[in-house]
C-alpha atoms as a PDB file:
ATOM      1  CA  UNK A   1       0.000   0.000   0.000  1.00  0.00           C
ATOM      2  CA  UNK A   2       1.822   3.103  -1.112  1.00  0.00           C
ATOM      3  CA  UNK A   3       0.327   6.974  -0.468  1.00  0.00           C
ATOM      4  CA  UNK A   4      -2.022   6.788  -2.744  1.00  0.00           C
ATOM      5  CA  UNK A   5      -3.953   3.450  -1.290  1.00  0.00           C
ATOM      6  CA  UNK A   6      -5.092   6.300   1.797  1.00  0.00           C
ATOM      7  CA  UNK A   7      -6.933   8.491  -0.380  1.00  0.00           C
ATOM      8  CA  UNK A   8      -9.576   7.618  -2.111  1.00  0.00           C
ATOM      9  CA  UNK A   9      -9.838   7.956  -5.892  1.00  0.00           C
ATOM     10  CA  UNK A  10     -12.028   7.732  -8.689  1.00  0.00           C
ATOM     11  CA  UNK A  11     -10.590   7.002 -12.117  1.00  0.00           C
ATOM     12  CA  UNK A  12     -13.125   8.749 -14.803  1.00  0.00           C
ATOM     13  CA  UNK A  13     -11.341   9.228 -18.177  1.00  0.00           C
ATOM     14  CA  UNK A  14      -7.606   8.130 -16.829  1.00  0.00           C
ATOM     15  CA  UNK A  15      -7.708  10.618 -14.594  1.00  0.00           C
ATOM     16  CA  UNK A  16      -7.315  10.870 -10.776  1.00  0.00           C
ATOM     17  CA  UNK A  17     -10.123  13.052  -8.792  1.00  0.00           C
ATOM     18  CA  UNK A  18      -9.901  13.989  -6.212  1.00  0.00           C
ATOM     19  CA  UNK A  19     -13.013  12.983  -3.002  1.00  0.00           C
ATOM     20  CA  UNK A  20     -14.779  15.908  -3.836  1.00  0.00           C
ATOM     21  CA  UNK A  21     -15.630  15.670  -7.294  1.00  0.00           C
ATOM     22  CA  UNK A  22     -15.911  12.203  -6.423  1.00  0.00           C
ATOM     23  CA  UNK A  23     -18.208  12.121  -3.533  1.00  0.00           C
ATOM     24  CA  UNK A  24     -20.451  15.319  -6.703  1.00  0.00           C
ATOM     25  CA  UNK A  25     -20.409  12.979  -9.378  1.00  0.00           C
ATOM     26  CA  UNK A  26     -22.108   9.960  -7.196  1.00  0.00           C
ATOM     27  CA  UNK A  27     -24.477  12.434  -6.042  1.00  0.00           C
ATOM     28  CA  UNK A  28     -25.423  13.614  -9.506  1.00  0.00           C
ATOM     29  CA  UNK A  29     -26.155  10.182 -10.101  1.00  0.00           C
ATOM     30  CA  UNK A  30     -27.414   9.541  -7.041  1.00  0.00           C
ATOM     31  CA  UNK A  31     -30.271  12.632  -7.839  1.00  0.00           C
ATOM     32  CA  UNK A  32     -30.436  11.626 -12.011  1.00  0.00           C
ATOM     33  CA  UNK A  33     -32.930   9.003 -10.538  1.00  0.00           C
ATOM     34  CA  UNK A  34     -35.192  11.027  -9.021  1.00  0.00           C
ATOM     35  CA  UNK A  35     -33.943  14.592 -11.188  1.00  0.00           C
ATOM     36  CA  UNK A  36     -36.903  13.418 -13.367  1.00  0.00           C
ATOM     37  CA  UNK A  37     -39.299  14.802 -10.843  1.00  0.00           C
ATOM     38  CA  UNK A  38     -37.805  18.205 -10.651  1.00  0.00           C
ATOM     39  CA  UNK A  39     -38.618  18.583 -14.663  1.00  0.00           C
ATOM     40  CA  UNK A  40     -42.277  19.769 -12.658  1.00  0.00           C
ATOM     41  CA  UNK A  41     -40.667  23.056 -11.205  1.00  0.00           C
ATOM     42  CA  UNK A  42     -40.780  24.892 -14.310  1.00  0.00           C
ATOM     43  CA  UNK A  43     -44.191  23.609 -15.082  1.00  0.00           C
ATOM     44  CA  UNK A  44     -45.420  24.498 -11.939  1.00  0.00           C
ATOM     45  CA  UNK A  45     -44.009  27.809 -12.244  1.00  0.00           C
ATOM     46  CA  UNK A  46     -46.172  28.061 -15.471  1.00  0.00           C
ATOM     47  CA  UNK A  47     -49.219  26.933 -14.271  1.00  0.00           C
ATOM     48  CA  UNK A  48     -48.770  29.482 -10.911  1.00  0.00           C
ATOM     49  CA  UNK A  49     -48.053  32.179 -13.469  1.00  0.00           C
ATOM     50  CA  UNK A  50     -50.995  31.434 -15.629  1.00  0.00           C
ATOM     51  CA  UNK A  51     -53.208  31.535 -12.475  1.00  0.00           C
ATOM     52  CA  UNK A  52     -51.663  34.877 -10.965  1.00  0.00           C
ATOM     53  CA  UNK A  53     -52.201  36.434 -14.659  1.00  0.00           C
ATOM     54  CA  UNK A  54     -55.559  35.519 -15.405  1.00  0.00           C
ATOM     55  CA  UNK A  55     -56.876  35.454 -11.297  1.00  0.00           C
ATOM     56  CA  UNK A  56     -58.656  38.760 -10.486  1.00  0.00           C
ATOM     57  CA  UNK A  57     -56.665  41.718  -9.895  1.00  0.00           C
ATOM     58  CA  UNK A  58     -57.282  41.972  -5.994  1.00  0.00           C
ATOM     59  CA  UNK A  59     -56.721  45.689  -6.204  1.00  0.00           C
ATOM     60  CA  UNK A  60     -59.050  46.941  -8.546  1.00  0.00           C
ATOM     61  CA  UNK A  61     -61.459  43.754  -6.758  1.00  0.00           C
ATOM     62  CA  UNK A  62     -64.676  44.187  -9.606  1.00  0.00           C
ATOM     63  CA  UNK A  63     -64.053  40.520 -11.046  1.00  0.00           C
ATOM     64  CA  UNK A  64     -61.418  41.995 -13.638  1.00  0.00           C
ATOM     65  CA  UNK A  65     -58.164  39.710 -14.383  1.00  0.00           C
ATOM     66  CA  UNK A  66     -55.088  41.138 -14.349  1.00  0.00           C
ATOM     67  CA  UNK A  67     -54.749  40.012 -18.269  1.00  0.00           C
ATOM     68  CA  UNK A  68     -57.317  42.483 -18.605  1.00  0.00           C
ATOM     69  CA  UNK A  69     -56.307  45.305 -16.487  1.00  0.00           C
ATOM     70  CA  UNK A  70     -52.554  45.474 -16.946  1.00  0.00           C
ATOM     71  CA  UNK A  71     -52.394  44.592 -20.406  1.00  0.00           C
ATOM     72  CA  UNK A  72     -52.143  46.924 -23.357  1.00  0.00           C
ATOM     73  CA  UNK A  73     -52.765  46.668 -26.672  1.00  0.00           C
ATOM     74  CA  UNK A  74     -49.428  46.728 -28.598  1.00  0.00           C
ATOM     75  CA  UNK A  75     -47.630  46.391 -25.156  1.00  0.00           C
ATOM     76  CA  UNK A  76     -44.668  43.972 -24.032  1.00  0.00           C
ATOM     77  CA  UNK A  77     -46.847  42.085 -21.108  1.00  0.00           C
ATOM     78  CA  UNK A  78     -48.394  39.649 -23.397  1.00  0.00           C
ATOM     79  CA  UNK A  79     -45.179  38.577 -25.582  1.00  0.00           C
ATOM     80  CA  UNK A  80     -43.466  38.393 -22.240  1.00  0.00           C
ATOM     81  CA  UNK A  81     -46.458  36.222 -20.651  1.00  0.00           C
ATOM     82  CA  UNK A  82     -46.048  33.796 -23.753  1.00  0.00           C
ATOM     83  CA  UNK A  83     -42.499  33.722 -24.028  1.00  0.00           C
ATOM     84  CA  UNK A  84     -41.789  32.696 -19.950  1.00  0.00           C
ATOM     85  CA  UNK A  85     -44.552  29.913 -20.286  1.00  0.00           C
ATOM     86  CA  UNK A  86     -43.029  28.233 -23.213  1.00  0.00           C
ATOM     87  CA  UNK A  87     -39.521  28.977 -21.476  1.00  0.00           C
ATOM     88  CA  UNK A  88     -40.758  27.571 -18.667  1.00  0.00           C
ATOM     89  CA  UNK A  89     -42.111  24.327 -20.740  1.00  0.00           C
ATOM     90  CA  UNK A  90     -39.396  23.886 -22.655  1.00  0.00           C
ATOM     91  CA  UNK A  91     -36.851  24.090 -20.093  1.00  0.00           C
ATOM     92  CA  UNK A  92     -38.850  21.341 -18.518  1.00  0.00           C
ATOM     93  CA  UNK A  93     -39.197  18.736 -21.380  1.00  0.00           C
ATOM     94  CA  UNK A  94     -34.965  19.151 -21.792  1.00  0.00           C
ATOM     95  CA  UNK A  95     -34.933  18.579 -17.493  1.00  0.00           C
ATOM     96  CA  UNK A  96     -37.080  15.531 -18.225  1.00  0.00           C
ATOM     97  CA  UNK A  97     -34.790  14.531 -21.602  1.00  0.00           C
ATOM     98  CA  UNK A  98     -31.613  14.651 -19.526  1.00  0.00           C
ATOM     99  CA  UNK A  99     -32.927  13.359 -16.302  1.00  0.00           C
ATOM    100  CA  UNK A 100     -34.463  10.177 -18.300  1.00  0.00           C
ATOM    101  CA  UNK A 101     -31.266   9.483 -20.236  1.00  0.00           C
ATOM    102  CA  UNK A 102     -28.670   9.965 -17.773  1.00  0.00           C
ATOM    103  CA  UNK A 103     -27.170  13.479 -19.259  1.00  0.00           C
ATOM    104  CA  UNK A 104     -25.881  15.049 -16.303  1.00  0.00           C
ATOM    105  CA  UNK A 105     -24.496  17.863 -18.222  1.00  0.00           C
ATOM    106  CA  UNK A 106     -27.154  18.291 -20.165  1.00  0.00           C
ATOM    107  CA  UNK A 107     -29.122  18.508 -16.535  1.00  0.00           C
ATOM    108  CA  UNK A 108     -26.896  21.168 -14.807  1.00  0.00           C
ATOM    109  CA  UNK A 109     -27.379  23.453 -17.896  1.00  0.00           C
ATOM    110  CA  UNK A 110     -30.898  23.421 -17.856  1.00  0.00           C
ATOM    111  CA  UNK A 111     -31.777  23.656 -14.792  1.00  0.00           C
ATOM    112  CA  UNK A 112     -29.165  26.696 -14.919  1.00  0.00           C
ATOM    113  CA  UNK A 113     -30.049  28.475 -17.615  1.00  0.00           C
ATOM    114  CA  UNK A 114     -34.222  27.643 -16.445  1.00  0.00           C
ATOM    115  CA  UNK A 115     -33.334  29.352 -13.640  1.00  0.00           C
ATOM    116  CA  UNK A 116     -31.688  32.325 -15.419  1.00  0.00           C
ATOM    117  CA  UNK A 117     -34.914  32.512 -17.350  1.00  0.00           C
ATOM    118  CA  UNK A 118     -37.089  32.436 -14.280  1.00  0.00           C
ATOM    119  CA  UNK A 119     -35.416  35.528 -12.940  1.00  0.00           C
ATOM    120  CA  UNK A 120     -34.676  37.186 -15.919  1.00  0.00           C
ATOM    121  CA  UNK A 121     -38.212  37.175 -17.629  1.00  0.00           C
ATOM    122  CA  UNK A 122     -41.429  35.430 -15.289  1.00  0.00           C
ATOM    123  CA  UNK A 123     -40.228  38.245 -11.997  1.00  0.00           C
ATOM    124  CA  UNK A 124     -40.452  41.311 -14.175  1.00  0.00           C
ATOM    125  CA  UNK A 125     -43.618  39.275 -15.804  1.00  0.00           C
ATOM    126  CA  UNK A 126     -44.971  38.901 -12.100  1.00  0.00           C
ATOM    127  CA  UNK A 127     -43.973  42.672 -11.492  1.00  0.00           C
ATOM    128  CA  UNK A 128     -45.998  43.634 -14.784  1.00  0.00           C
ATOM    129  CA  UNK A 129     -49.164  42.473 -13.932  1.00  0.00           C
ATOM    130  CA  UNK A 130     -48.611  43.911 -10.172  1.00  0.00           C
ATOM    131  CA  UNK A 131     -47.556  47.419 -10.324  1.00  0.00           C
ATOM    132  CA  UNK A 132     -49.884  50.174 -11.638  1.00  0.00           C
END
C-alpha cells in the first residue's frame, strides 16, 4: 500500500479526482434518478403564473383579471407572458430529456439556464401584472 492506497480515488477518463468531485459525481447520479421529478418546477411555475395572470386583480377587486387590467394593446406584457410559459415548458421537457437518459451535463445546464430565465423574464412578468 503506497500513499495513494489512503486516499480515495475515482478514475473517470484516466484521470485521478480527487473525493470531492468524487463524492459530486455519485451524487449527480445519485439525484439523475429522481432529477426526473424536478422537470415539474418549471411547469409548476407556469401553471402558478398562468393563475396569478388571469386570477382577479385583488386591487381593482370588480371581477377583472389582471390580463385584462394590466395589459395593453401593442404592449410587451403579453409577448413576455407567452415567451416565460413556453420557457418555462421547454426548459422542462430538456430537465425531463436529460434526467431520463442519464445526461448530467445536459441537466446542470438546464436547470441553470431555467433558472436564469425564471429571474430574468417570469419576476419582471410577475412585477408587470402587479404594479400600476
Amino acid at each position: 500500500m503506497g500513499a495513494n492506497a489512503a486516499r480515495p480515488r475515482c478514475e473517470l477518463l484516466g484521470r485521478a479526482r480527487s473525493p470531492c468531485v468524487t463524492i459530486s459525481e455519485s451524487l449527480v447520479r445519485w439525484l439523475s434518478g429522481r432529477s426526473v421529478t424536478l422537470a415539474v418546477l418549471p411547469l409548476l411555475n407556469a401553471v402558478l403564473l398562468t393563475l396569478y395572470v388571469f386570477g382577479e386583480d385583488s386591487y381593482r377587486g370588480n371581477g377583472i383579471s389582471r390580463w385584462d387590467a394590466y395589459r395593453s394593446p401593442g404592449g410587451a406584457l403579453g409577448p413576455m407572458y407567452v415567451l416565460s410559459v413556453a420557457l418555462m415548458a421547454g426548459c422542462a421537457a430538456l430537465l425531463l430529456y436529460a434526467g431520463l437518459r442519464n445526461r448530467h451535463r445536459l441537466f446542470r445546464v438546464s436547470a441553470f439556464v431555467g433558472g436564469l430565465t425564471a429571474l430574468a423574464l417570469v419576476t419582471p412578468t410577475i412585477l408587470g401584472f402587479t404594479l400600476n
